[in-house]
C-alpha atoms as a PDB file:
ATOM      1  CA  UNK A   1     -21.285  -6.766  -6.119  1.00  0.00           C
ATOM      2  CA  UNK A   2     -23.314  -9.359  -3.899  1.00  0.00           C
ATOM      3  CA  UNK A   3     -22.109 -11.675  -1.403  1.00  0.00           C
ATOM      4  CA  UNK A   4     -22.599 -14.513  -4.225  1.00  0.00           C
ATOM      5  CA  UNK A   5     -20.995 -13.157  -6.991  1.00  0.00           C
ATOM      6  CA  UNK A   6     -18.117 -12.261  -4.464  1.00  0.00           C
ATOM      7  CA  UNK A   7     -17.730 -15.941  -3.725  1.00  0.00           C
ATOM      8  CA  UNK A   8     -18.168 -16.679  -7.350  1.00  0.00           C
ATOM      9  CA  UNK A   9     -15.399 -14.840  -8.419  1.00  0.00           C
ATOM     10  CA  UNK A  10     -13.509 -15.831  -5.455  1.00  0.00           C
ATOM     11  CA  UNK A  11     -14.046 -19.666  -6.513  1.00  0.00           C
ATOM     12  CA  UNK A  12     -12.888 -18.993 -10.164  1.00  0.00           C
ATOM     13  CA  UNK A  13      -9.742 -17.368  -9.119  1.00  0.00           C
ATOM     14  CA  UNK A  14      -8.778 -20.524  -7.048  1.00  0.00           C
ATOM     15  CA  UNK A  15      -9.536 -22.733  -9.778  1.00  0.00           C
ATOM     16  CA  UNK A  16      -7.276 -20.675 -12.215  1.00  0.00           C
ATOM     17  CA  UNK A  17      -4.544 -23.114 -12.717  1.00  0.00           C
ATOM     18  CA  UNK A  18      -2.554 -19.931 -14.534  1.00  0.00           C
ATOM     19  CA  UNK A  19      -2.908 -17.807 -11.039  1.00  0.00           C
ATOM     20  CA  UNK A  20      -1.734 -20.683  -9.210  1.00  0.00           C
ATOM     21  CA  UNK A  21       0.872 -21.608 -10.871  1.00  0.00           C
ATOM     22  CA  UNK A  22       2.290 -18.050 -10.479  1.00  0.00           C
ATOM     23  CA  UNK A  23       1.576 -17.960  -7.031  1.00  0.00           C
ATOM     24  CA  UNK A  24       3.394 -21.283  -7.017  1.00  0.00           C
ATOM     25  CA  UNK A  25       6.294 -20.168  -8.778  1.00  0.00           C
ATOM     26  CA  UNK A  26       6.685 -16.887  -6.674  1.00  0.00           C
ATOM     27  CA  UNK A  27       6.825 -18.003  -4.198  1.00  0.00           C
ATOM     28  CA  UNK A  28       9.031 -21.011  -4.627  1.00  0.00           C
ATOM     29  CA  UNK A  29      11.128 -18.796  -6.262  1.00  0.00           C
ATOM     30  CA  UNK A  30      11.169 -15.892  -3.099  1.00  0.00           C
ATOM     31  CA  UNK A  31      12.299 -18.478  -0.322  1.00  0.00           C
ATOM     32  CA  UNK A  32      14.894 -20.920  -2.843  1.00  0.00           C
ATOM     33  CA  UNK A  33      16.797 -17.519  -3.145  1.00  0.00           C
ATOM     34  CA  UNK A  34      15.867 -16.610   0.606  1.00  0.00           C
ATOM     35  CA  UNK A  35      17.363 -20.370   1.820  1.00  0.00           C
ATOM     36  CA  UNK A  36      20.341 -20.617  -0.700  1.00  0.00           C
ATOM     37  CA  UNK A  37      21.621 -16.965   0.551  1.00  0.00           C
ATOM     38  CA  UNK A  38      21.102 -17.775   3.662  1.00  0.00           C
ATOM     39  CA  UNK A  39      23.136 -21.196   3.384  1.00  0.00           C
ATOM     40  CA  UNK A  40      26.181 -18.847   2.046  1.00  0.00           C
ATOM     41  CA  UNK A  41      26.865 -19.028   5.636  1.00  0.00           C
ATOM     42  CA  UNK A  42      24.667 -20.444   8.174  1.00  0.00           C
ATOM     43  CA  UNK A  43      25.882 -18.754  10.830  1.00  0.00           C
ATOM     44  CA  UNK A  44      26.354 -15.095   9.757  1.00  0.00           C
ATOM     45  CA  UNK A  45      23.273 -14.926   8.017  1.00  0.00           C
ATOM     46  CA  UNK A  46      20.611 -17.201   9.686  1.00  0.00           C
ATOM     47  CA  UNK A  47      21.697 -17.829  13.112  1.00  0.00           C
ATOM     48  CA  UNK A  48      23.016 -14.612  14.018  1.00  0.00           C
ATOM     49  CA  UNK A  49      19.838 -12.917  12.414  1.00  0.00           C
ATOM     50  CA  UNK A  50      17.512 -14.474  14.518  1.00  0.00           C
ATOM     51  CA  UNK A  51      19.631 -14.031  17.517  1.00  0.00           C
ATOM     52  CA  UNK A  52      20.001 -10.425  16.929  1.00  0.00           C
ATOM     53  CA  UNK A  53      16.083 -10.225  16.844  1.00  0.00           C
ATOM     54  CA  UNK A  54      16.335 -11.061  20.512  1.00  0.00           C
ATOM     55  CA  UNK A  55      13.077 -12.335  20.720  1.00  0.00           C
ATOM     56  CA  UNK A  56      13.947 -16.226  20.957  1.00  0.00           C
ATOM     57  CA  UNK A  57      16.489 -17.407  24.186  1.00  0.00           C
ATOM     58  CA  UNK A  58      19.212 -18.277  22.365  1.00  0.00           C
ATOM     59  CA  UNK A  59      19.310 -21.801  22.612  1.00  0.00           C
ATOM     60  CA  UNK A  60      16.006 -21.716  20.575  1.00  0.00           C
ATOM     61  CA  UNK A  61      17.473 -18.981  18.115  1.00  0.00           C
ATOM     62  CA  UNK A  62      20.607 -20.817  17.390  1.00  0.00           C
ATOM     63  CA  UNK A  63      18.186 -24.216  16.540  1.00  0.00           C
ATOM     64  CA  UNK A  64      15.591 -21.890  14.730  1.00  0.00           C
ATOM     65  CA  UNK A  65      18.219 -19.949  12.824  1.00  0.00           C
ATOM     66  CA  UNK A  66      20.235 -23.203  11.841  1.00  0.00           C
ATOM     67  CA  UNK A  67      17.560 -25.262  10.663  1.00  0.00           C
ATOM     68  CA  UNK A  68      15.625 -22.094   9.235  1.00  0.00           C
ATOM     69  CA  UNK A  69      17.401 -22.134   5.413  1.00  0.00           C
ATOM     70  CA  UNK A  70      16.733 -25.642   5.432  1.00  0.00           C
ATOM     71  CA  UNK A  71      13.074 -25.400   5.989  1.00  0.00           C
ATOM     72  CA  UNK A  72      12.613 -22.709   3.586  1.00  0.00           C
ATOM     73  CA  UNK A  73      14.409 -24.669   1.033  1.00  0.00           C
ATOM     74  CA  UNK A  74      11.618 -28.047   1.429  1.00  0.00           C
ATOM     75  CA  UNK A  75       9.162 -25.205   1.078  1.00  0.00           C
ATOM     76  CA  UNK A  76      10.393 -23.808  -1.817  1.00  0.00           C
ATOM     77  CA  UNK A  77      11.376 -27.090  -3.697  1.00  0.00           C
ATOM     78  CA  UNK A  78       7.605 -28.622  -2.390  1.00  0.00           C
ATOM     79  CA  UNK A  79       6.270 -25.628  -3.907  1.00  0.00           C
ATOM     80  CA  UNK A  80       8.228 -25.633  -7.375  1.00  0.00           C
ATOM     81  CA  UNK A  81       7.684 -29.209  -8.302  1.00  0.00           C
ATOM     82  CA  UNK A  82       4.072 -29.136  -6.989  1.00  0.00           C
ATOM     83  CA  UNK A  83       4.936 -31.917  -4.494  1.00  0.00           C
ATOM     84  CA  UNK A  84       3.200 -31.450  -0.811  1.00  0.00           C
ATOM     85  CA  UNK A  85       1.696 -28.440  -2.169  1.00  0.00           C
ATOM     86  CA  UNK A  86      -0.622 -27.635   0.556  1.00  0.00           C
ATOM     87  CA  UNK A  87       2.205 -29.102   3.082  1.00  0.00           C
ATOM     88  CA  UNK A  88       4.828 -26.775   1.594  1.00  0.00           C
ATOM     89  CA  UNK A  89       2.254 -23.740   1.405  1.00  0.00           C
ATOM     90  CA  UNK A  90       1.505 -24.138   4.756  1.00  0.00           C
ATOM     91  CA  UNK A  91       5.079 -24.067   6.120  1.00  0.00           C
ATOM     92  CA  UNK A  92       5.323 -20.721   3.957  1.00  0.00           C
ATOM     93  CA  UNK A  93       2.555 -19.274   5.979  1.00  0.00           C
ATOM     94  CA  UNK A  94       3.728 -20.054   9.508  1.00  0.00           C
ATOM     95  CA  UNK A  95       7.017 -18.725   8.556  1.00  0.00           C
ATOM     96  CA  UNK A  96       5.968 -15.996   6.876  1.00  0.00           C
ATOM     97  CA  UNK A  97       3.478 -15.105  10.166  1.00  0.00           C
ATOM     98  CA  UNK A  98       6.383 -15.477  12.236  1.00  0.00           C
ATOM     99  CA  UNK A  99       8.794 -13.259  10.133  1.00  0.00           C
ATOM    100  CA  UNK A 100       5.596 -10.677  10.404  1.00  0.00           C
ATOM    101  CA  UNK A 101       5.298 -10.795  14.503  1.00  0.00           C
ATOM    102  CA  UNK A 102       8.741 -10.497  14.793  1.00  0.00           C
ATOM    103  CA  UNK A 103       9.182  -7.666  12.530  1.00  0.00           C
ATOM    104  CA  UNK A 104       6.562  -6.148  14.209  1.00  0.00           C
ATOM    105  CA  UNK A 105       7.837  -7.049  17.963  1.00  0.00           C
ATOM    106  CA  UNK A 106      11.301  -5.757  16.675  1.00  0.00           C
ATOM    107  CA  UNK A 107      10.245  -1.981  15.580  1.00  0.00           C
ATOM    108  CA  UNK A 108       7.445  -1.596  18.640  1.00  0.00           C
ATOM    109  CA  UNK A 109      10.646  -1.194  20.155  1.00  0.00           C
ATOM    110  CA  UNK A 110      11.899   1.564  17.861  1.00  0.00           C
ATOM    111  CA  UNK A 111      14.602  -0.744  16.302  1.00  0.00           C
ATOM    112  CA  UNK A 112      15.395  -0.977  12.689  1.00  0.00           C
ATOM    113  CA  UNK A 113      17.229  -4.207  12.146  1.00  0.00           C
ATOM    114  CA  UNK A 114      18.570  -6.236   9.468  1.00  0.00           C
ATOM    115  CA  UNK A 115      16.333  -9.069   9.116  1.00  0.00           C
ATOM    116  CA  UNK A 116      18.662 -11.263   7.030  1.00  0.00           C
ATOM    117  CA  UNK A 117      15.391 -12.518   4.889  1.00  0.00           C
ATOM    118  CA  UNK A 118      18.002 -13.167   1.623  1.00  0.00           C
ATOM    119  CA  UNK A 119      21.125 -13.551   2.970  1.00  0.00           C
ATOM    120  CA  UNK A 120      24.006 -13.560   1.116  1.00  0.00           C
ATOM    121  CA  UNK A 121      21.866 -12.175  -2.168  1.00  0.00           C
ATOM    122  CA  UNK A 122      20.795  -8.672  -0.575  1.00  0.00           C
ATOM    123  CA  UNK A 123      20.179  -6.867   2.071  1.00  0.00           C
ATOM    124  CA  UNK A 124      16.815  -5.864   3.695  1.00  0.00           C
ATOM    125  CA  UNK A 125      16.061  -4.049   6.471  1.00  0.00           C
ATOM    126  CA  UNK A 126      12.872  -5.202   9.163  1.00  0.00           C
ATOM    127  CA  UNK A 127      11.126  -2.128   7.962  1.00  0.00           C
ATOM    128  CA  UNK A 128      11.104  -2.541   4.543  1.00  0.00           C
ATOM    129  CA  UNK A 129      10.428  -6.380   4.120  1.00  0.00           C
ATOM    130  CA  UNK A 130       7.427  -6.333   6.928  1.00  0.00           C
ATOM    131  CA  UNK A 131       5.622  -5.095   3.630  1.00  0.00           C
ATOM    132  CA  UNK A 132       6.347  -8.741   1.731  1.00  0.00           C
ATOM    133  CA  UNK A 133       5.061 -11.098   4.529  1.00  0.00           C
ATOM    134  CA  UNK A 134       1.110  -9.847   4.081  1.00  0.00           C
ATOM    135  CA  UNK A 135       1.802 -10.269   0.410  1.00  0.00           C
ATOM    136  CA  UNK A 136       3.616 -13.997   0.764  1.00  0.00           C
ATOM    137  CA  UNK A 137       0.493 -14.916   3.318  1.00  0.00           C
ATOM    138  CA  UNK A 138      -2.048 -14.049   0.781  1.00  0.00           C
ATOM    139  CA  UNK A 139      -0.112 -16.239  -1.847  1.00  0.00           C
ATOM    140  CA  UNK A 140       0.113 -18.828   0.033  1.00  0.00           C
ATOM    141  CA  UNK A 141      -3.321 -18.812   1.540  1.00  0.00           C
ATOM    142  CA  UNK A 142      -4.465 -18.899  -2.266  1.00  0.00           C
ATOM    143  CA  UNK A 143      -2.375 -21.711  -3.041  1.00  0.00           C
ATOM    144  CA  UNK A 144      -3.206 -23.886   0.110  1.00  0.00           C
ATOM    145  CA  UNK A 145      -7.222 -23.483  -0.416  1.00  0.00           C
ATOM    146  CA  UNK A 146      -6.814 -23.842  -3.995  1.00  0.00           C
ATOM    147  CA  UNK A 147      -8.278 -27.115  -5.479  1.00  0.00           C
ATOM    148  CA  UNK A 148      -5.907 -29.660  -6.299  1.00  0.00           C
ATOM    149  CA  UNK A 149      -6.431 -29.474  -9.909  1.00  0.00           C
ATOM    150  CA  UNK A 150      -4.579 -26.184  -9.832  1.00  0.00           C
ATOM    151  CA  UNK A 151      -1.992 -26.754  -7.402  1.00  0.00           C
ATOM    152  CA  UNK A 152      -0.906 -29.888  -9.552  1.00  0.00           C
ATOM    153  CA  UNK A 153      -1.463 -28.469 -12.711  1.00  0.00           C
ATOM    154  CA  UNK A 154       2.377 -28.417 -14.418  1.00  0.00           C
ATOM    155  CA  UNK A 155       3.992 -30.359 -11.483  1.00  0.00           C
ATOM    156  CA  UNK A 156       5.313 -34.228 -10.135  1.00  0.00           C
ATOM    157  CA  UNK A 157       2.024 -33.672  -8.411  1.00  0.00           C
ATOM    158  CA  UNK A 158      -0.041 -34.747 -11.229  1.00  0.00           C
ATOM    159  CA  UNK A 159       1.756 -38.055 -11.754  1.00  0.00           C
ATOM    160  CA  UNK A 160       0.313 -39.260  -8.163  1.00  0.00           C
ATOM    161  CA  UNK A 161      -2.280 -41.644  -8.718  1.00  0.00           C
ATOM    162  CA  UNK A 162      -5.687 -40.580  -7.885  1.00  0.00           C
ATOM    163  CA  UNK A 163      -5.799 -43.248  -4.922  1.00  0.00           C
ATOM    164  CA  UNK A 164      -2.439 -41.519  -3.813  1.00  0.00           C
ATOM    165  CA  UNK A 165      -3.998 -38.040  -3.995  1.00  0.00           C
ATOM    166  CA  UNK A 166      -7.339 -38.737  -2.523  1.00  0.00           C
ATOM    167  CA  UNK A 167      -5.250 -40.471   0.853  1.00  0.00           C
ATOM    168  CA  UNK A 168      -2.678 -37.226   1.069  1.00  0.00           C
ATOM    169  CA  UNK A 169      -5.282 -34.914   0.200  1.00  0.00           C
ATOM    170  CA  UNK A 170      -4.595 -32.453   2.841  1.00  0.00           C
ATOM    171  CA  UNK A 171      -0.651 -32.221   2.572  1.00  0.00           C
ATOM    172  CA  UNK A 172      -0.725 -33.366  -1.538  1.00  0.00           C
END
């Protein structure tokens, strides 16, 4: 296949409002449960995970893992009402990048941790769930380079008006 038709195809999978709207939806879906079981109890399943990572000092860890459900939970509701789209997306791929690192700082050191990633809902170990953060990455790259007309197709996004969404473009 040449370079062209690569991008071609490339460009019509972005525009698929159907592809986005799953990646969307996926992915909203992934970090509402993620926040909500975390938010069971903050402390057990948030802050404590993060501190037992012992990556962060703790005074960062116990502000990262308290404020961490909450953030997930903006992403995730940005994300399923196709409000801040590419803002939301965006926050999915930084945390999702640093879930990665982590996961990969924590077993270079030959440790097998529980990472906490769902909370309350199940249980996942730092070895297993390193394989969904490539996976969340590429769905949110696809929604956050995706044109608007699929990342606000079935959303609140649509209802902007077009002098709204050419102003917030690059959070919208």
């Amino acid at each position: 296949m040449a370079a062209d038709e690569q991008q071609l195809l490339f460009s019509r999978l972005l525009a698929s409002r159907y592809l986005i709207l799953v990646c969307r939806l996926v992915l909203a879906a992934t970090f509402l449960v993620s926040s909500l079981g975390k938010m069971a109890d903050i402390e057990h399943y948030s802050v404590a995970m993060v501190y037992n990572f012992e990556i962060l000092p703790r005074p960062l860890a116990l502000a990262f893992g308290w404020t961490l459900p909450f953030i997930e939970l903006a992403c995730a509701l940005g994300l399923l009402m196709g409000v801040l789209t590419r803002l939301s997306s965006l926050g999915v791929a930084l945390l999702s990048a640093s879930f990665l690192m982590a996961k990969v700082i924590v077993l270079s050191r030959g440790v097998d941790i529980e990472c906490g990633c769902f909370g309350a809902v199940a249980t996942t170990m730092a070895s297993w769930s390193i394989y969904l953060d490539p996976i969340v990455l590429i769905l949110t790259l696809a929604v956050l380079v995706s044109p608007g007309s699929s990342r606000h197709w079935v959303s609140l996004g649509s209802k902007l008006p077009q002098d709204w969404k050419r102003r917030l473009n690059w959070i919208w």
